[in-house]
C-alpha atoms as a PDB file:
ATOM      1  CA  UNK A   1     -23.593  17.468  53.085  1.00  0.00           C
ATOM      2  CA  UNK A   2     -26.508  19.776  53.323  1.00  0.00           C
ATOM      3  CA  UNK A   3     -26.656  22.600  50.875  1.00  0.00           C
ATOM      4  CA  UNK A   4     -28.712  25.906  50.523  1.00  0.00           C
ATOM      5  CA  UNK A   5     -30.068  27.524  47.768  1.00  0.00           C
ATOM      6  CA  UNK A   6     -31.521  30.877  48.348  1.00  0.00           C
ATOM      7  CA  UNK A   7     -33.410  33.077  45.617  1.00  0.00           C
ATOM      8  CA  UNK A   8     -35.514  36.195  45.344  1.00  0.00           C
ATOM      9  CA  UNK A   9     -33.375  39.062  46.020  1.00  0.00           C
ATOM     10  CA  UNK A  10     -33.205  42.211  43.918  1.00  0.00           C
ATOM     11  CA  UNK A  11     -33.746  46.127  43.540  1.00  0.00           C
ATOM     12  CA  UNK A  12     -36.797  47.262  44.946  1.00  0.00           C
ATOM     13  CA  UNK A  13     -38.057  50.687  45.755  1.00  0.00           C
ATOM     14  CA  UNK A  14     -38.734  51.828  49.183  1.00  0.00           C
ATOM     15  CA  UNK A  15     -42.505  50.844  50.442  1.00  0.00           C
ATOM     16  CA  UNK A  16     -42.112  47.991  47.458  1.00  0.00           C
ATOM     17  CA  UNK A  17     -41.789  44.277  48.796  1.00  0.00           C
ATOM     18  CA  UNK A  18     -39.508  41.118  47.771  1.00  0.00           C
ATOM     19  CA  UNK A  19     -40.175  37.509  48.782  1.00  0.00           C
ATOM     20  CA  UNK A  20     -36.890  35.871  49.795  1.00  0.00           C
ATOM     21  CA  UNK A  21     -37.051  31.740  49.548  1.00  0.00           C
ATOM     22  CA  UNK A  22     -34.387  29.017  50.407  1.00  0.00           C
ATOM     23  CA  UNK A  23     -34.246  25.557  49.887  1.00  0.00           C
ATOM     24  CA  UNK A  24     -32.084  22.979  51.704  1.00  0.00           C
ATOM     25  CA  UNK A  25     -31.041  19.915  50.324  1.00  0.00           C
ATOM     26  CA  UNK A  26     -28.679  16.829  50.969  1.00  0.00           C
ATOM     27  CA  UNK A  27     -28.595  14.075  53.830  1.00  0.00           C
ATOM     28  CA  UNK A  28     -31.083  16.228  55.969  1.00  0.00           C
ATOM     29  CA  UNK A  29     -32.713  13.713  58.417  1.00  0.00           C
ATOM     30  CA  UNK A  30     -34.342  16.594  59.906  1.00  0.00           C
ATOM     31  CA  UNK A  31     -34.743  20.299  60.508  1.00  0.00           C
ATOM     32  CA  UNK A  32     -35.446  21.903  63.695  1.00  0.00           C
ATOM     33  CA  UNK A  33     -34.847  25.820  62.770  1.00  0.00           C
ATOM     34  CA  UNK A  34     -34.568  27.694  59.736  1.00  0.00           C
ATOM     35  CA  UNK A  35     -33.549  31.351  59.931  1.00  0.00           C
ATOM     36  CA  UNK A  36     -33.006  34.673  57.696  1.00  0.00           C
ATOM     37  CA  UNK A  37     -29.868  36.870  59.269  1.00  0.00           C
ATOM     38  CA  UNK A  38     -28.919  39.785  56.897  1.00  0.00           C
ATOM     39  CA  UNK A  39     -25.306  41.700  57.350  1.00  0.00           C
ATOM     40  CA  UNK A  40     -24.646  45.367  55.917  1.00  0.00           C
ATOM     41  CA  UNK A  41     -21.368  46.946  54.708  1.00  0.00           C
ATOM     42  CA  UNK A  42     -19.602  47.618  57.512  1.00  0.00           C
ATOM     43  CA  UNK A  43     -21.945  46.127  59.763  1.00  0.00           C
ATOM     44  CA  UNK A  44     -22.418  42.457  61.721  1.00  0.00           C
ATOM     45  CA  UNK A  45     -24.674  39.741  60.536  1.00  0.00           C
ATOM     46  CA  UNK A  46     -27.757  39.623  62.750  1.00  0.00           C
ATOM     47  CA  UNK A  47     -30.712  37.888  62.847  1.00  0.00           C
ATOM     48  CA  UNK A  48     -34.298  38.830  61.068  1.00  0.00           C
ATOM     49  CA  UNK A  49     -36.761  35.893  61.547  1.00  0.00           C
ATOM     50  CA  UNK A  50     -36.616  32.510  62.989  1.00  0.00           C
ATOM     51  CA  UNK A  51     -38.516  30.010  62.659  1.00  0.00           C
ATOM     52  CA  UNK A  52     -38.884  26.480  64.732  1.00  0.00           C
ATOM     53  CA  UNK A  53     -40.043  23.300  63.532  1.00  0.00           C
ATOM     54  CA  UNK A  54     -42.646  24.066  65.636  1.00  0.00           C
ATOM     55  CA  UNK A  55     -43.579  26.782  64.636  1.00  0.00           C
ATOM     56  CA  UNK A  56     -42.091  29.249  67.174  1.00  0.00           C
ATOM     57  CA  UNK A  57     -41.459  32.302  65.479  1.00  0.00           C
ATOM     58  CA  UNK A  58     -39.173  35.181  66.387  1.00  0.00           C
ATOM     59  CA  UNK A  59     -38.360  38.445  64.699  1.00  0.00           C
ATOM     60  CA  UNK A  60     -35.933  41.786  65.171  1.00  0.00           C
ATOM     61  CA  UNK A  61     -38.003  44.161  66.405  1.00  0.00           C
ATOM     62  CA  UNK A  62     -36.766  46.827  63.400  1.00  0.00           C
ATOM     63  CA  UNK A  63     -38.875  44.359  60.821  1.00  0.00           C
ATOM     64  CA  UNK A  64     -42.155  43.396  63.292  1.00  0.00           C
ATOM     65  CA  UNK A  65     -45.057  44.177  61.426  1.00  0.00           C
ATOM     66  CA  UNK A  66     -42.956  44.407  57.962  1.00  0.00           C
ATOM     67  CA  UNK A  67     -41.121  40.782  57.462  1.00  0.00           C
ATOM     68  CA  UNK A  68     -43.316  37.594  57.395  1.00  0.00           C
ATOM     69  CA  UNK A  69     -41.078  33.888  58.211  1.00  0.00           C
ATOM     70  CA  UNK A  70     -42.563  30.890  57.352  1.00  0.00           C
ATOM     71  CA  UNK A  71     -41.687  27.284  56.500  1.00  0.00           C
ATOM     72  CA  UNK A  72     -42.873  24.627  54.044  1.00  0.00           C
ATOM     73  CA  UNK A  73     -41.441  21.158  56.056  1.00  0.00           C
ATOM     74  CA  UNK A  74     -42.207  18.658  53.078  1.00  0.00           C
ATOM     75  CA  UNK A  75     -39.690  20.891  51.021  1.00  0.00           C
ATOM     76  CA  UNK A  76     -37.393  22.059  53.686  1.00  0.00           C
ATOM     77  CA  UNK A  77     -38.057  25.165  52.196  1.00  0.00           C
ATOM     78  CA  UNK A  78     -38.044  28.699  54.201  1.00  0.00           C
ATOM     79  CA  UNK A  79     -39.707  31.594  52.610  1.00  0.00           C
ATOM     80  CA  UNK A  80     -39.358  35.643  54.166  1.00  0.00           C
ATOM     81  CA  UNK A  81     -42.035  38.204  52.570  1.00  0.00           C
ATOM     82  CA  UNK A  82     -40.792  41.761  53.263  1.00  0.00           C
ATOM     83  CA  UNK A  83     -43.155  44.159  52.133  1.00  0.00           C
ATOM     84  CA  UNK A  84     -42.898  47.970  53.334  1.00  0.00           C
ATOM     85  CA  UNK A  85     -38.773  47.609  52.484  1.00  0.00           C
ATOM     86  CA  UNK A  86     -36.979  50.484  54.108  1.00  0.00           C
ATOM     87  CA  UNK A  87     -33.732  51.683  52.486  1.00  0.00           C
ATOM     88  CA  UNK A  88     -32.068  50.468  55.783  1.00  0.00           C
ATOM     89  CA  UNK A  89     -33.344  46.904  55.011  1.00  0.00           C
ATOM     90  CA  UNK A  90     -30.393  46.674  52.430  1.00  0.00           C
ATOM     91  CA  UNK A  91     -28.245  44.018  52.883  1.00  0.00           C
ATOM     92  CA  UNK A  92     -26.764  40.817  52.023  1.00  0.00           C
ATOM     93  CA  UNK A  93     -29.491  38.263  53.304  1.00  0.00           C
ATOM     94  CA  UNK A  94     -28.311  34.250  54.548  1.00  0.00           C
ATOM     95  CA  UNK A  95     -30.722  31.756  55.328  1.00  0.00           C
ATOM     96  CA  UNK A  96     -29.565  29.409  57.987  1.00  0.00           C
ATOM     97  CA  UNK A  97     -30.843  25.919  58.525  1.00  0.00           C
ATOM     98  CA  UNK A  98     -30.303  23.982  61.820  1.00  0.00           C
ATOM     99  CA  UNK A  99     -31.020  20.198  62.046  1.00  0.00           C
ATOM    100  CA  UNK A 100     -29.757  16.532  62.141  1.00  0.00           C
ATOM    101  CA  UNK A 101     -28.384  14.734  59.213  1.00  0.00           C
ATOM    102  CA  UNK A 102     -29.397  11.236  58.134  1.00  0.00           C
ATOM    103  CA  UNK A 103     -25.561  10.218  60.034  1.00  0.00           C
ATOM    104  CA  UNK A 104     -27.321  11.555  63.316  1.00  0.00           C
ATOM    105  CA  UNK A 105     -24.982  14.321  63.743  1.00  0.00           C
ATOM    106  CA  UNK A 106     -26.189  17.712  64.138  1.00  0.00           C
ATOM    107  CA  UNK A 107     -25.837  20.192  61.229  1.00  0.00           C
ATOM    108  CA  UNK A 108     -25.467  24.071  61.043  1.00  0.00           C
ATOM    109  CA  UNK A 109     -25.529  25.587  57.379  1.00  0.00           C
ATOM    110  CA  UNK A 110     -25.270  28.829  55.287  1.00  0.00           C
ATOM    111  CA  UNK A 111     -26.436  29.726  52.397  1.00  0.00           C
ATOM    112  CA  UNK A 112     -24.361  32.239  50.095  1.00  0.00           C
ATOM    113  CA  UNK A 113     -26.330  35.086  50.556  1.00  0.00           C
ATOM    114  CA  UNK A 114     -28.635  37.271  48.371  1.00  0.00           C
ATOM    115  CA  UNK A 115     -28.642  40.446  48.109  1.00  0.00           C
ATOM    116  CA  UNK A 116     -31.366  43.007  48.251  1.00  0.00           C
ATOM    117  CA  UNK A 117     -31.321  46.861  47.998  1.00  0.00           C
ATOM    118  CA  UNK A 118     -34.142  49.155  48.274  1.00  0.00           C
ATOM    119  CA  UNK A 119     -33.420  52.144  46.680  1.00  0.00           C
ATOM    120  CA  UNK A 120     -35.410  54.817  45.011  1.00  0.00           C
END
Protein backbone atom coordinates (compact mmCIF):
# COMPACT_ATOMS: atom_id res chain seq x y z
CA UNK A 1 0.00 0.00 0.00
CA UNK A 2 2.66 2.56 0.52
CA UNK A 3 5.94 1.97 -1.18
CA UNK A 4 9.55 3.46 -0.91
CA UNK A 5 11.95 4.20 -3.30
CA UNK A 6 15.28 5.21 -2.07
CA UNK A 7 18.33 6.39 -4.35
CA UNK A 8 21.74 7.97 -4.05
CA UNK A 9 23.98 5.54 -2.51
CA UNK A 10 27.44 4.64 -3.76
CA UNK A 11 31.37 4.56 -3.23
CA UNK A 12 32.67 7.57 -1.88
CA UNK A 13 35.99 8.41 -0.39
CA UNK A 14 36.44 9.35 3.14
CA UNK A 15 35.86 13.36 3.77
CA UNK A 16 33.72 13.00 0.23
CA UNK A 17 29.80 13.40 0.66
CA UNK A 18 26.61 11.49 -0.88
CA UNK A 19 23.04 12.80 -0.84
CA UNK A 20 20.67 9.94 0.04
CA UNK A 21 16.79 10.67 -1.21
CA UNK A 22 13.53 8.56 -0.79
CA UNK A 23 10.30 8.86 -2.12
CA UNK A 24 7.05 7.35 -0.79
CA UNK A 25 4.24 6.59 -2.76
CA UNK A 26 0.73 4.81 -2.67
CA UNK A 27 -2.56 5.50 -0.56
CA UNK A 28 -0.55 7.90 1.80
CA UNK A 29 -3.23 10.18 3.40
CA UNK A 30 -0.52 11.56 5.39
CA UNK A 31 2.97 11.49 6.83
CA UNK A 32 3.92 12.36 10.23
CA UNK A 33 7.78 11.08 10.34
CA UNK A 34 10.21 10.14 7.88
CA UNK A 35 13.50 8.64 9.05
CA UNK A 36 17.09 7.33 7.74
CA UNK A 37 18.31 4.14 10.08
CA UNK A 38 21.47 2.48 8.58
CA UNK A 39 22.59 -1.28 9.82
CA UNK A 40 26.32 -2.65 9.38
CA UNK A 41 27.54 -6.25 8.90
CA UNK A 42 27.25 -7.72 11.93
CA UNK A 43 25.72 -4.91 13.53
CA UNK A 44 21.84 -3.66 14.49
CA UNK A 45 19.89 -1.21 12.48
CA UNK A 46 19.81 2.12 14.31
CA UNK A 47 18.63 5.29 13.71
CA UNK A 48 20.55 8.43 11.89
CA UNK A 49 18.05 11.34 11.41
CA UNK A 50 14.45 11.87 12.00
CA UNK A 51 12.45 14.06 10.90
CA UNK A 52 8.67 15.20 12.02
CA UNK A 53 6.08 16.64 9.99
CA UNK A 54 6.79 19.36 11.96
CA UNK A 55 9.78 19.75 11.57
CA UNK A 56 11.33 18.26 14.75
CA UNK A 57 14.53 16.98 13.91
CA UNK A 58 16.69 14.44 15.69
CA UNK A 59 20.06 12.95 14.93
CA UNK A 60 22.75 10.14 16.41
CA UNK A 61 25.11 11.99 17.99
CA UNK A 62 28.12 10.00 15.85
CA UNK A 63 26.69 12.09 12.56
CA UNK A 64 25.78 15.77 14.42
CA UNK A 65 27.44 18.26 12.53
CA UNK A 66 28.08 15.71 9.44
CA UNK A 67 24.40 14.38 8.25
CA UNK A 68 21.73 16.98 7.21
CA UNK A 69 17.61 15.43 7.31
CA UNK A 70 15.18 17.21 5.62
CA UNK A 71 11.76 16.76 4.00
CA UNK A 72 9.96 18.00 0.88
CA UNK A 73 5.94 17.36 2.12
CA UNK A 74 4.34 18.08 -1.43
CA UNK A 75 6.51 15.02 -2.65
CA UNK A 76 6.64 12.95 0.42
CA UNK A 77 10.07 12.95 -0.33
CA UNK A 78 13.01 12.69 2.46
CA UNK A 79 16.43 13.69 1.47
CA UNK A 80 19.90 12.96 3.98
CA UNK A 81 23.18 15.01 2.81
CA UNK A 82 26.22 13.36 4.46
CA UNK A 83 29.18 15.19 3.73
CA UNK A 84 32.52 14.54 5.83
CA UNK A 85 31.66 10.43 5.30
CA UNK A 86 33.75 8.47 7.73
CA UNK A 87 34.70 4.90 6.76
CA UNK A 88 32.51 3.87 9.80
CA UNK A 89 29.48 5.54 8.08
CA UNK A 90 29.33 2.34 5.80
CA UNK A 91 26.32 0.68 5.79
CA UNK A 92 23.18 -0.42 4.32
CA UNK A 93 20.91 2.79 4.69
CA UNK A 94 16.58 2.38 5.03
CA UNK A 95 14.43 5.21 4.96
CA UNK A 96 11.39 4.76 7.07
CA UNK A 97 8.14 6.59 6.63
CA UNK A 98 5.45 6.77 9.39
CA UNK A 99 1.89 8.05 8.63
CA UNK A 100 -1.86 7.36 7.95
CA UNK A 101 -3.17 5.89 4.82
CA UNK A 102 -6.11 7.25 2.84
CA UNK A 103 -8.17 3.89 4.78
CA UNK A 104 -7.32 5.84 8.11
CA UNK A 105 -5.16 3.20 9.41
CA UNK A 106 -1.79 3.95 10.50
CA UNK A 107 1.18 2.86 8.32
CA UNK A 108 4.88 1.91 9.11
CA UNK A 109 7.16 1.28 5.93
CA UNK A 110 10.70 0.28 4.72
CA UNK A 111 12.40 0.92 2.04
CA UNK A 112 14.97 -1.78 0.61
CA UNK A 113 17.94 -0.20 1.56
CA UNK A 114 20.92 1.46 -0.23
CA UNK A 115 24.02 0.97 0.28
CA UNK A 116 26.92 3.29 0.79
CA UNK A 117 30.67 2.65 1.48
CA UNK A 118 33.29 5.12 2.04
CA UNK A 119 36.39 3.77 1.29
CA UNK A 120 39.67 5.12 0.14
Amino acid sequence: QVQLVESGGGLVQPGGSLRLSCAASGSIFSIYAMAWYRQAPGEHRELVARITSGGSINYADSVKGRFTISRDNAKNTVYLQMNSLKPEDTAVYYCKTDGTLQAGSEFHSWGQGTQVTVSS
